[in-house]
Protein backbone atom coordinates (compact mmCIF):
# COMPACT_ATOMS: atom_id res chain seq x y z
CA UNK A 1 -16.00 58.57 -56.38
CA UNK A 2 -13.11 55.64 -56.25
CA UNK A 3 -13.95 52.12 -56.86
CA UNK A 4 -13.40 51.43 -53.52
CA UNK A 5 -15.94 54.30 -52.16
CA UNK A 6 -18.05 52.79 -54.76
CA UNK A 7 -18.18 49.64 -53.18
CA UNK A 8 -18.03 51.08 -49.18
CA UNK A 9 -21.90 52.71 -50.14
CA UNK A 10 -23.18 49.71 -51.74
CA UNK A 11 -21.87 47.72 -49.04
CA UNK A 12 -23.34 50.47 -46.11
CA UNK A 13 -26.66 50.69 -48.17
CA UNK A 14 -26.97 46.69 -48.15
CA UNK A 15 -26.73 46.56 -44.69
CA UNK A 16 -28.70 49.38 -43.56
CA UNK A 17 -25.83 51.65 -42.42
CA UNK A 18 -25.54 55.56 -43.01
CA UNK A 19 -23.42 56.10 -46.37
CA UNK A 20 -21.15 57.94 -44.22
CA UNK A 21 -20.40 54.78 -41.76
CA UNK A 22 -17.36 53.01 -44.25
CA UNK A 23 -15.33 56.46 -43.46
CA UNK A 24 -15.90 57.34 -39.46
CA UNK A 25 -14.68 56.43 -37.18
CA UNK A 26 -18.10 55.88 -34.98
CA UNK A 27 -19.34 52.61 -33.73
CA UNK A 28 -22.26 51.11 -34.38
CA UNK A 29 -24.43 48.31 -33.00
CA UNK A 30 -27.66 46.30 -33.98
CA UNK A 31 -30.08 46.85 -31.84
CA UNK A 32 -34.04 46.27 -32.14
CA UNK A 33 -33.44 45.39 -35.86
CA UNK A 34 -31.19 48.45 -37.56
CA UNK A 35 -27.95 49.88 -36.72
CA UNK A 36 -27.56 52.90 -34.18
CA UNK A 37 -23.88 54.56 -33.29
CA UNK A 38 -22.80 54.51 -30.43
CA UNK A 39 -20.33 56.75 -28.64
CA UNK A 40 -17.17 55.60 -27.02
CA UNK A 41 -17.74 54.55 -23.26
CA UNK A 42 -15.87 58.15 -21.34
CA UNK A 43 -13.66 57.31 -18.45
CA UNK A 44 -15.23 59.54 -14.97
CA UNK A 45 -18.73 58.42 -14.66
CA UNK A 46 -19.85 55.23 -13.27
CA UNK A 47 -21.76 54.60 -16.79
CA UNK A 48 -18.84 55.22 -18.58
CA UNK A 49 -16.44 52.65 -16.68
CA UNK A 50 -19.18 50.07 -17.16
CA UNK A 51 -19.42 50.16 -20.64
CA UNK A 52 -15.65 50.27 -20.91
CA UNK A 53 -15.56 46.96 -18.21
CA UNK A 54 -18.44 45.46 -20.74
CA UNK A 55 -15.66 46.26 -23.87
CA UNK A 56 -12.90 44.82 -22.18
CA UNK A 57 -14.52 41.14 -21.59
CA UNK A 58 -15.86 41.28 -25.13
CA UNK A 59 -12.42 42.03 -26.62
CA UNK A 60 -10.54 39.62 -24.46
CA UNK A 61 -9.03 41.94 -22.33
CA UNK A 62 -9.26 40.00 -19.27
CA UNK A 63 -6.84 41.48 -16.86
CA UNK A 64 -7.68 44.96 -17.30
CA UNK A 65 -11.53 44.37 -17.07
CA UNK A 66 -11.17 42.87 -14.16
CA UNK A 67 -8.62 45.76 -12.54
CA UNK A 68 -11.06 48.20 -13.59
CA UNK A 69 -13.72 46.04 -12.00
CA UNK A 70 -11.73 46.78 -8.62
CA UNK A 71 -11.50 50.33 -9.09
CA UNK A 72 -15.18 50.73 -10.39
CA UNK A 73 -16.07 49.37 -7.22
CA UNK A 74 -14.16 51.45 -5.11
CA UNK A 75 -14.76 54.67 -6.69
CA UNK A 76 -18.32 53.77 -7.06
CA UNK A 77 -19.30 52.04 -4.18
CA UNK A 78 -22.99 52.60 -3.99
CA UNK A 79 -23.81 52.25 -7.78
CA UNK A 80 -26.54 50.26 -9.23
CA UNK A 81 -24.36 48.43 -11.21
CA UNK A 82 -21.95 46.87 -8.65
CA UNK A 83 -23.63 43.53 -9.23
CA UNK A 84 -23.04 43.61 -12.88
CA UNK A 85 -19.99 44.83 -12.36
CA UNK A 86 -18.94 41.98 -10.31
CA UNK A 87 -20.32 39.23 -12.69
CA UNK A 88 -18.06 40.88 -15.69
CA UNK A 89 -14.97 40.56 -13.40
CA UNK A 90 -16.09 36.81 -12.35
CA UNK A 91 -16.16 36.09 -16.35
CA UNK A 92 -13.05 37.92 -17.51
CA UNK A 93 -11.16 35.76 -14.54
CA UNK A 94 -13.23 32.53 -15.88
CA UNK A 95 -11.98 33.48 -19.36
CA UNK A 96 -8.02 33.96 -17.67
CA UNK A 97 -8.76 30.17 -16.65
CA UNK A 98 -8.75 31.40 -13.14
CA UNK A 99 -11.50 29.31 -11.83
CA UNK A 100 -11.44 29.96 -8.45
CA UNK A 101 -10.87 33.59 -8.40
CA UNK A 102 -13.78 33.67 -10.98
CA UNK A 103 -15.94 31.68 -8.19
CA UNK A 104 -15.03 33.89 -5.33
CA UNK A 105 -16.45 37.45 -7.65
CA UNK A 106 -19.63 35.30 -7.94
CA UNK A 107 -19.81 34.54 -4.45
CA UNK A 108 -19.53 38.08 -3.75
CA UNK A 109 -22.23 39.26 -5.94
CA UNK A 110 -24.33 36.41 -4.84
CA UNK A 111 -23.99 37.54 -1.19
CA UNK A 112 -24.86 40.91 -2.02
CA UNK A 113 -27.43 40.25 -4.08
CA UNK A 114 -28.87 36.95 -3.91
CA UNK A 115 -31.99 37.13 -6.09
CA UNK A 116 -30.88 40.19 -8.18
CA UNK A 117 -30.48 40.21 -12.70
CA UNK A 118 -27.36 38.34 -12.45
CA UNK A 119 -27.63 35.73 -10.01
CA UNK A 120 -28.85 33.12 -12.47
CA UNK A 121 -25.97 33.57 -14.80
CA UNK A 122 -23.44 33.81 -11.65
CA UNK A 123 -24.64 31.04 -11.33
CA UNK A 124 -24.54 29.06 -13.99
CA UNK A 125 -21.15 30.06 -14.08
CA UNK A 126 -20.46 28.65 -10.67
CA UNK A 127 -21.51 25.32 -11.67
CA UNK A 128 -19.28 25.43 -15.26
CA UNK A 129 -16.26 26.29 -12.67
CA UNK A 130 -17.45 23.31 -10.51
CA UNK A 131 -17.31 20.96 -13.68
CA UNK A 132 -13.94 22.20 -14.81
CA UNK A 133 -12.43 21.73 -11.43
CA UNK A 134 -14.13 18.28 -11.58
CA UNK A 135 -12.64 17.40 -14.62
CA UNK A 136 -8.99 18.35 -13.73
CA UNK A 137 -8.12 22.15 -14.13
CA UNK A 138 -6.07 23.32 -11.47
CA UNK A 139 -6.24 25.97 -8.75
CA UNK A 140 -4.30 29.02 -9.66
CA UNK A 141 -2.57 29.55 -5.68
CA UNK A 142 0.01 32.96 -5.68
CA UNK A 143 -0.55 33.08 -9.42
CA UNK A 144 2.29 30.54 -9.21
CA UNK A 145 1.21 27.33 -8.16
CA UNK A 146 -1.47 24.82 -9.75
CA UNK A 147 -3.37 22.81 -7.59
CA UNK A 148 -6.02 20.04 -7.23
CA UNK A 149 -9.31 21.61 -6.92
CA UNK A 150 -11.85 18.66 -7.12
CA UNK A 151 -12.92 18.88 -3.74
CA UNK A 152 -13.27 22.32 -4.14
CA UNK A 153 -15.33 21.55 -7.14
CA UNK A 154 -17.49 19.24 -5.16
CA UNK A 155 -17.93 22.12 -2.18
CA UNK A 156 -19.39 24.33 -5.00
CA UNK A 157 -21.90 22.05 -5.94
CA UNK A 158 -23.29 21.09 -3.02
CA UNK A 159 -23.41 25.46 -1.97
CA UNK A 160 -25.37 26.20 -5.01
CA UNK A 161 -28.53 24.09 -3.21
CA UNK A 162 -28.08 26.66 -0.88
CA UNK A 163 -28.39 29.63 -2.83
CA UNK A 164 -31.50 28.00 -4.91
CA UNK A 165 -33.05 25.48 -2.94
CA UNK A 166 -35.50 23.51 -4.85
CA UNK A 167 -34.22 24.79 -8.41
CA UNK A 168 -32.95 22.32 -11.42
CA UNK A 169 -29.81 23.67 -10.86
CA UNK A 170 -29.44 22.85 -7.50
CA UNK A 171 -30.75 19.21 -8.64
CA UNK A 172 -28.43 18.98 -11.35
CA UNK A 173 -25.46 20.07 -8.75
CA UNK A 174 -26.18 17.40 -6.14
CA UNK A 175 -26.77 14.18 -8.93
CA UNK A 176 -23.40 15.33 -10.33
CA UNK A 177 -21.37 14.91 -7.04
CA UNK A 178 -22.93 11.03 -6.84
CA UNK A 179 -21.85 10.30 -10.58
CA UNK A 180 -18.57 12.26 -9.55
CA UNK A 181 -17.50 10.49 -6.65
CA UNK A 182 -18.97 6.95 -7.99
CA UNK A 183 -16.38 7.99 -11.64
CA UNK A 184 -13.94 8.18 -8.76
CA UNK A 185 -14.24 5.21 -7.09
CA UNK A 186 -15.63 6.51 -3.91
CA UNK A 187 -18.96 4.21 -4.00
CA UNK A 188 -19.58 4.95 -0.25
CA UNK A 189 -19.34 8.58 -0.46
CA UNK A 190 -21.38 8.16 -3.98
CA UNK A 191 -24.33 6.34 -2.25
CA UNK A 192 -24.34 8.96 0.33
CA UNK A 193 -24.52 11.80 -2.35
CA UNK A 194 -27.64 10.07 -4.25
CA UNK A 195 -29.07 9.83 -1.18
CA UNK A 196 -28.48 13.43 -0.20
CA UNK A 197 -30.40 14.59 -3.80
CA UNK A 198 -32.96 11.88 -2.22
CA UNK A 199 -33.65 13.86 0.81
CA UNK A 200 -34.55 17.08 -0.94
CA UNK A 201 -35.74 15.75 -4.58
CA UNK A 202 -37.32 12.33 -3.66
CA UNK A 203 -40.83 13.34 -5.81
CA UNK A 204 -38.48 14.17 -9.03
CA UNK A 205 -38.54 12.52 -11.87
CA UNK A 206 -34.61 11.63 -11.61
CA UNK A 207 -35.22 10.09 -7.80
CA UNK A 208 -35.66 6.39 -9.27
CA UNK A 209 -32.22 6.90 -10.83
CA UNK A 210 -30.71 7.89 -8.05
CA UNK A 211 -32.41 5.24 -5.59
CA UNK A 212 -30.76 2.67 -8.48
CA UNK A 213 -27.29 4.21 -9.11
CA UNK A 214 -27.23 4.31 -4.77
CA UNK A 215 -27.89 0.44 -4.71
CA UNK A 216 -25.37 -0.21 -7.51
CA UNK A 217 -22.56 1.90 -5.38
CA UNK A 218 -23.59 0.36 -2.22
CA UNK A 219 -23.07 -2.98 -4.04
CA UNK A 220 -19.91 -1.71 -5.47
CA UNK A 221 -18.23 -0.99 -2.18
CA UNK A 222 -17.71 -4.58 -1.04
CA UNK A 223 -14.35 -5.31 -1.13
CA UNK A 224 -14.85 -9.33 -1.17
CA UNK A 225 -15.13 -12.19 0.80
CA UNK A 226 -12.48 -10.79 3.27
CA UNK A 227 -13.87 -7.75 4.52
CA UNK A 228 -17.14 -6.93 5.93
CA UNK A 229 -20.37 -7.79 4.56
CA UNK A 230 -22.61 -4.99 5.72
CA UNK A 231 -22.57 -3.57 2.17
CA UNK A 232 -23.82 -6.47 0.34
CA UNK A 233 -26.54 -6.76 2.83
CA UNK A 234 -27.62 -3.29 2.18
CA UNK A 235 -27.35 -3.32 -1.21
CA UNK A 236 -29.73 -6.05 -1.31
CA UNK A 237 -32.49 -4.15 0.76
CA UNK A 238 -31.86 -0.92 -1.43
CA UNK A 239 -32.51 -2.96 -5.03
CA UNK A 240 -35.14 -5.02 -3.24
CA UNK A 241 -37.05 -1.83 -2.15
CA UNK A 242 -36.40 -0.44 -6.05
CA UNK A 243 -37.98 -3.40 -7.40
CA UNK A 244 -41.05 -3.10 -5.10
CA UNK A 245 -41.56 0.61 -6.25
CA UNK A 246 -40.69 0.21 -9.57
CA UNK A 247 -40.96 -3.36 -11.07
CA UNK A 248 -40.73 -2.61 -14.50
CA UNK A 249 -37.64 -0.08 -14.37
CA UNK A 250 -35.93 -2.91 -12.26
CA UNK A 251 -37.18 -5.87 -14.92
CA UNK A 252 -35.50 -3.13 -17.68
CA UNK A 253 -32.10 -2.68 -15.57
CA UNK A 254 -31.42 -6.61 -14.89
CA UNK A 255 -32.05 -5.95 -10.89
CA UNK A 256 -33.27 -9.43 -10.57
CA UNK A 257 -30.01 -10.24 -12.16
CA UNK A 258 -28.11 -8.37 -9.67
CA UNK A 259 -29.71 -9.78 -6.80
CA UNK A 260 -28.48 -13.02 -7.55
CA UNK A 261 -25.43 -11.92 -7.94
CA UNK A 262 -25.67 -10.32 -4.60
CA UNK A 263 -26.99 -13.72 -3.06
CA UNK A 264 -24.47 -15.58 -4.49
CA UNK A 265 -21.81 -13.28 -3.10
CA UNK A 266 -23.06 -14.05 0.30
CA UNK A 267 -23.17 -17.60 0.20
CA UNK A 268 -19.77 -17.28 -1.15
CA UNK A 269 -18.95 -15.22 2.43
CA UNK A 270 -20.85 -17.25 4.36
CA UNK A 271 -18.52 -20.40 2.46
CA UNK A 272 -15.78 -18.96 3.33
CA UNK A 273 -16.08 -17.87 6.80
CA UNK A 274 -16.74 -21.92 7.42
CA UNK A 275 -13.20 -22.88 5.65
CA UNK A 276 -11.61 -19.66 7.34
CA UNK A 277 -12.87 -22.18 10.83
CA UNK A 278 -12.02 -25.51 9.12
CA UNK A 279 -8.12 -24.20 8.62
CA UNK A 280 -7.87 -23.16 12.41
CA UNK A 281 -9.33 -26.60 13.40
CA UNK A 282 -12.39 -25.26 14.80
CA UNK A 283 -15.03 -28.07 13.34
CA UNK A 284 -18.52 -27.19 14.53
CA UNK A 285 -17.80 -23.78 13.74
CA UNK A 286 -16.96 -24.37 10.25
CA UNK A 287 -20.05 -26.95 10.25
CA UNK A 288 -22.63 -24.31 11.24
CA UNK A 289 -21.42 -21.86 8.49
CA UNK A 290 -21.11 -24.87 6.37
CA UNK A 291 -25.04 -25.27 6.98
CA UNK A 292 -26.29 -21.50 6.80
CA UNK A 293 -24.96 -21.95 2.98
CA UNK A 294 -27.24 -25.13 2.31
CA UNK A 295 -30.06 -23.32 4.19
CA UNK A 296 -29.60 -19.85 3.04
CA UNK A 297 -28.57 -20.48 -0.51
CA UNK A 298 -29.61 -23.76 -1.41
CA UNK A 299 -29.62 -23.17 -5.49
CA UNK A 300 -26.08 -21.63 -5.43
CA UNK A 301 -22.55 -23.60 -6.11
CA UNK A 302 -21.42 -22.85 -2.57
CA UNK A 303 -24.34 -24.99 -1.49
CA UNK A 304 -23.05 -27.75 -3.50
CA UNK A 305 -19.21 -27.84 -2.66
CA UNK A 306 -20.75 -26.50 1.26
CA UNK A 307 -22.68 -30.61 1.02
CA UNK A 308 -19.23 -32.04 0.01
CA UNK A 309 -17.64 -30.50 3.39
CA UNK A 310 -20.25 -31.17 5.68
CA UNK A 311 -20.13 -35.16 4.16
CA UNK A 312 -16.10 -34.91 4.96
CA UNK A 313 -17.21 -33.71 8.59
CA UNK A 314 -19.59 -36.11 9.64
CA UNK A 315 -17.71 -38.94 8.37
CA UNK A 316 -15.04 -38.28 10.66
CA UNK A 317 -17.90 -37.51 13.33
CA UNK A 318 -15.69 -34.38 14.41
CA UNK A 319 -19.23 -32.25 14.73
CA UNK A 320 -23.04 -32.75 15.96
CA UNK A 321 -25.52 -29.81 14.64
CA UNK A 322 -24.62 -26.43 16.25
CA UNK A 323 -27.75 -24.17 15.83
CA UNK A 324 -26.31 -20.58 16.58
CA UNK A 325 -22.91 -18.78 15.19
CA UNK A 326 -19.81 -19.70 17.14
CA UNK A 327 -17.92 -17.00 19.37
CA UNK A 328 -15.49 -14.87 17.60
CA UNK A 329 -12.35 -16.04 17.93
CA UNK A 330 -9.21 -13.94 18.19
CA UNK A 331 -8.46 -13.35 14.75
CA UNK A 332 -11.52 -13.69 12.14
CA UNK A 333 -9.96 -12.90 8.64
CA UNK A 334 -10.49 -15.18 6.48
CA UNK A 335 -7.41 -15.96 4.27
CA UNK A 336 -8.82 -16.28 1.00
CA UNK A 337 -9.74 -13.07 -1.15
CA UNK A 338 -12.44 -13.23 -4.02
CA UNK A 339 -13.06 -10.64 -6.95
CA UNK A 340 -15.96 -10.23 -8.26
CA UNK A 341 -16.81 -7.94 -11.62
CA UNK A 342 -17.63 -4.46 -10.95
CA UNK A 343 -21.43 -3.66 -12.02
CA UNK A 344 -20.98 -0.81 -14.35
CA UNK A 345 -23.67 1.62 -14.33
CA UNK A 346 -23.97 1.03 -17.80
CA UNK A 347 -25.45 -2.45 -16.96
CA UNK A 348 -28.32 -0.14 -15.15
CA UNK A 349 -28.26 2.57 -17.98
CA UNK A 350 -32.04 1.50 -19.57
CA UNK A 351 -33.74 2.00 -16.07
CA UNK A 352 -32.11 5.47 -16.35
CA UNK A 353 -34.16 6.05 -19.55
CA UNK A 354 -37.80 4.24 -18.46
CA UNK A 355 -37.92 5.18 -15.21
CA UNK A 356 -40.94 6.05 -13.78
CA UNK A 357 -43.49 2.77 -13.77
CA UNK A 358 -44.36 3.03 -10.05
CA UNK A 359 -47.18 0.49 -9.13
């Protein structure tokens, strides 16, 4: 015996192989803890195919798995393992990084088999295609053409609710379009997401962090002293309600923080509005807005500099008290544009973490 048969045995013995394994040209595969051969998959019968499918995604041959995947279920078309089938040609199209091809195998198998051995990884899959689409990988169109698929990625999460309603997964899918479309800028559309996963997971453990990161994007979407003040308003009733049901979380997040924020926002508005009426020489209406600021927000700086203008007005005696708002006029926009800082969810992040201190 050569050196190099010499070593083949020792190497065969120390891994529990036949003597004879080094030289044929069988396969083998561990299995319930020792080595058996197998024989290679034979084209013709449905279990042959399979196993040839199952070698092609392990090796990386992609295309052809999924071709044969085709013809399997054409030549087979009432075999047991069409659903497996299907799931292999999903992956080997996931592994071609085409996503969406990938999704619509899954789709089919799910369809046909909705609670069968594969839907959970089908799956799990669909929600890995969802993520990469979210993240930026295109949409193979005519094998050609690469296209934005984010919306598409966002119309897979919220169907896999659908297939398992109730499930983490489905949880998971529907608090990862609110953090996707806040990430995006889309703060409306975000609140409306958290509030979806509200509807059907309110008793979760997550639904505090979702009833926070919906006040912070309601908050977010107001656009300044300009524009419409609807969503500061609401904001302010969605973090009051979070502090009522969970004062500790809201102590942890800085909501009390926020809300004066939010307060002084509106006095800033409401300030504002009343020099928006000063500049068209409209004096009681600029003197009642003038006056909701002292009233409404007496500890803020608008109240202070709102004093100084109400002074300048009733020295020149151009108003007496007006008690209600004025009448629109024909153009209301005020002039002047404010910024304020963006709350970052990061600001929020520790309520995230010690949620759950409901009184």
């Amino acid at each position: 015996m050569s050196k190099r048969s010499g070593l083949a045995v020792v190497l065969c013995m120390l891994l529990g192989l036949p003597v004879g394994w080094a030289s044929s040209q069988v396969e083998y595969e561990f299995e319930g803890g020792q080595w058996i051969p197998t024989t290679a998959p034979a084209e013709g019968t449905p279990e042959g195919e399979l196993a040839i499918i199952r070698r092609c995604v392990d090796r990386g041959a992609n295309r052809s798995a999924v071709n044969r995947a085709r013809n399997f279920l054409k030549k087979y078309p009432d075999s047991p393992a069409r659903q497996e089938v299907m799931m292999l040609a999903g992956v080997a199209e996931m592994n071609r990084g085409m996503y969406f091809q990938a999704y619509e195998w899954f789709e089919k198998q799910l369809a046909e088999s909705p609670d069968g051995r594969y839907s959970a990884r089908s799956l799990d899959c669909e929600y890995a295609i969802a993520e990469a689409f979210l993240g930026g990988k295109k949409r193979v169109v005519a094998k050609v053409f690469r296209l934005s698929a984010k919306d598409e990625g966002v119309d897979i999460l919220n169907r896999i609710p659908e297939h398992v309603p109730g499930s983490a997964l489905a949880e998971k899918s529907l608090m990862r379009i609110g953090d996707f479309r806040y990430s995006a800028g889309d703060y409306t559309d975000a609140a409306l997401a958290y509030d979806h996963y509200l509807q059907l997971f309110g008793k979760s453990s997550q639904a505090p962090t979702a009833m926070l990161k919906a006040a912070n994007a309601t908050y977010t979407s107001y656009g300044g002293v300009q524009y419409d003040d609807t969503p500061l308003i609401e904001a302010q009733q969605r973090f009051r309600r979070f502090s009522e049901s969970y004062p500790l979380s809201a102590k942890t997040a800085n909501v009390p923080t926020v809300l004066t924020q939010i307060q002084d926002a509106q006095a800033a508005k409401a300030f504002e509005t009343a020099r928006f009426y000063q500049r068209l020489r409209q004096p009681r209406a600029a003197a009642f807005y003038y006056r909701l600021v002292t009233d409404q927000y007496p500890d803020t700086d608008w109240a202070s500099q709102a004093k100084v203008q109400l002074a300048k007005l009733d020295g020149a005696k151009q108003v007496a008290r007006v008690d209600k708002a004025p009448s629109p006029t024909a153009s209301t926009r005020p002039v002047v544009e404010t910024r304020r800082d963006v709350v970052d969810l990061e600001t929020l992040a520790p309520a995230t973490q010690k949620i759950g201190t409901k009184k």
